[in-house]
Protein backbone atom coordinates (compact mmCIF):
# COMPACT_ATOMS: atom_id res chain seq x y z
CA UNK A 1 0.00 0.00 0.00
CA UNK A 2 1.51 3.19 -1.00
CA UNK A 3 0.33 6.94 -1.67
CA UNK A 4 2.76 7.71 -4.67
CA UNK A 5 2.13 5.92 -8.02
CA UNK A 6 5.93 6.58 -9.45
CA UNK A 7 7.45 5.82 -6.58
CA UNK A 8 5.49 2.33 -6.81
CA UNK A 9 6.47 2.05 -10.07
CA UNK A 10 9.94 2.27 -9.36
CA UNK A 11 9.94 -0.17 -6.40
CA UNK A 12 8.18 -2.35 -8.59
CA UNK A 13 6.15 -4.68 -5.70
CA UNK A 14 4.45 -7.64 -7.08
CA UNK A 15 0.88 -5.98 -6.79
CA UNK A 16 0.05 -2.73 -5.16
CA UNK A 17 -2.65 -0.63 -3.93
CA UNK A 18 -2.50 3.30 -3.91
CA UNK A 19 -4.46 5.89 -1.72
CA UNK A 20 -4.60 9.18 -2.22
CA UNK A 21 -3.67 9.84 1.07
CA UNK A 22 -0.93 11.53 3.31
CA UNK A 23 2.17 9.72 4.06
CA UNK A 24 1.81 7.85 7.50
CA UNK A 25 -1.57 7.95 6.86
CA UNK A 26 -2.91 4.72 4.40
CA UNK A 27 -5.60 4.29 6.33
CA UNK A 28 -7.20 7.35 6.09
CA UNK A 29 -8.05 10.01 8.79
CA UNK A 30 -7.32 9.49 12.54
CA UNK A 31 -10.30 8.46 14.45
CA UNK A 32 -12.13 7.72 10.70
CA UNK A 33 -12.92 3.81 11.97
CA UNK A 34 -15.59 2.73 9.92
CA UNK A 35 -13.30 4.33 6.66
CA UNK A 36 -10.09 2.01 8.03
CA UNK A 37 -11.95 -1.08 8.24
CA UNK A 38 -13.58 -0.72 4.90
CA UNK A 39 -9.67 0.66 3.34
CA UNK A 40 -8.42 -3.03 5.21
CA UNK A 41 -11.39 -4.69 3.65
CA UNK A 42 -10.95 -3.56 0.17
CA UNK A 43 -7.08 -4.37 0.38
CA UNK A 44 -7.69 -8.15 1.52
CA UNK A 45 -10.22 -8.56 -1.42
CA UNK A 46 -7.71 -6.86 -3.41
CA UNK A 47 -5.50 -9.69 -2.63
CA UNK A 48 -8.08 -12.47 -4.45
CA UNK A 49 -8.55 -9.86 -7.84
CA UNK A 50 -4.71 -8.98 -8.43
CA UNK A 51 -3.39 -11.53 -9.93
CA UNK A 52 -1.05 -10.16 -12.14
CA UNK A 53 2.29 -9.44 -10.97
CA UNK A 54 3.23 -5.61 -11.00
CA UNK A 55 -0.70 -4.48 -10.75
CA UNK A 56 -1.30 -1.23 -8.98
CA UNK A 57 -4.65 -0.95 -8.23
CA UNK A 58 -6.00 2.95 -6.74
CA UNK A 59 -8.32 2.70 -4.03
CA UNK A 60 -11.41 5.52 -4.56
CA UNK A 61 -10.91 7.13 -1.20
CA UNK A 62 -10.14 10.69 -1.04
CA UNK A 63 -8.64 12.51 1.98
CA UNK A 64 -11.55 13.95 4.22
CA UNK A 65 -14.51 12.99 1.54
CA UNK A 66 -17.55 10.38 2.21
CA UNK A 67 -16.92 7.59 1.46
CA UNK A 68 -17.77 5.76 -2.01
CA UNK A 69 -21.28 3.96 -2.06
């Protein structure tokens, strides 16, 4: 999980999941529970629907916005 698509890139992981959120934060917003477990939900389905290796795959979550229905 990482918050800057080039420097993914670069590191090349074997699959990947960006959010467009602060670093030290890729959870989301302190206190923002029910938005971490659904961020920690999303990335363990991730796990099942990345199959290639080298996917980056960008989470909808936006700093301080509702979250996606």
């Amino acid at each position: 999980m990482g918050n800057v698509a080039d420097r993914m890139a670069l590191i090349k992981p074997p699959r990947a999941l960006l959010v467009k959120f602060a670093r030290g934060s890729m959870l989301g917003e302190p206190g923002n529970v029910k938005r971490q477990r659904r961020i920690i939900l999303d990335a363990l389905a991730a796990l099942q629907t990345m199959t290639e290796p080298g996917t980056i795959q960008e989470l909808p979550y936006r700093w301080k916005q509702p979250d996606p229905e």
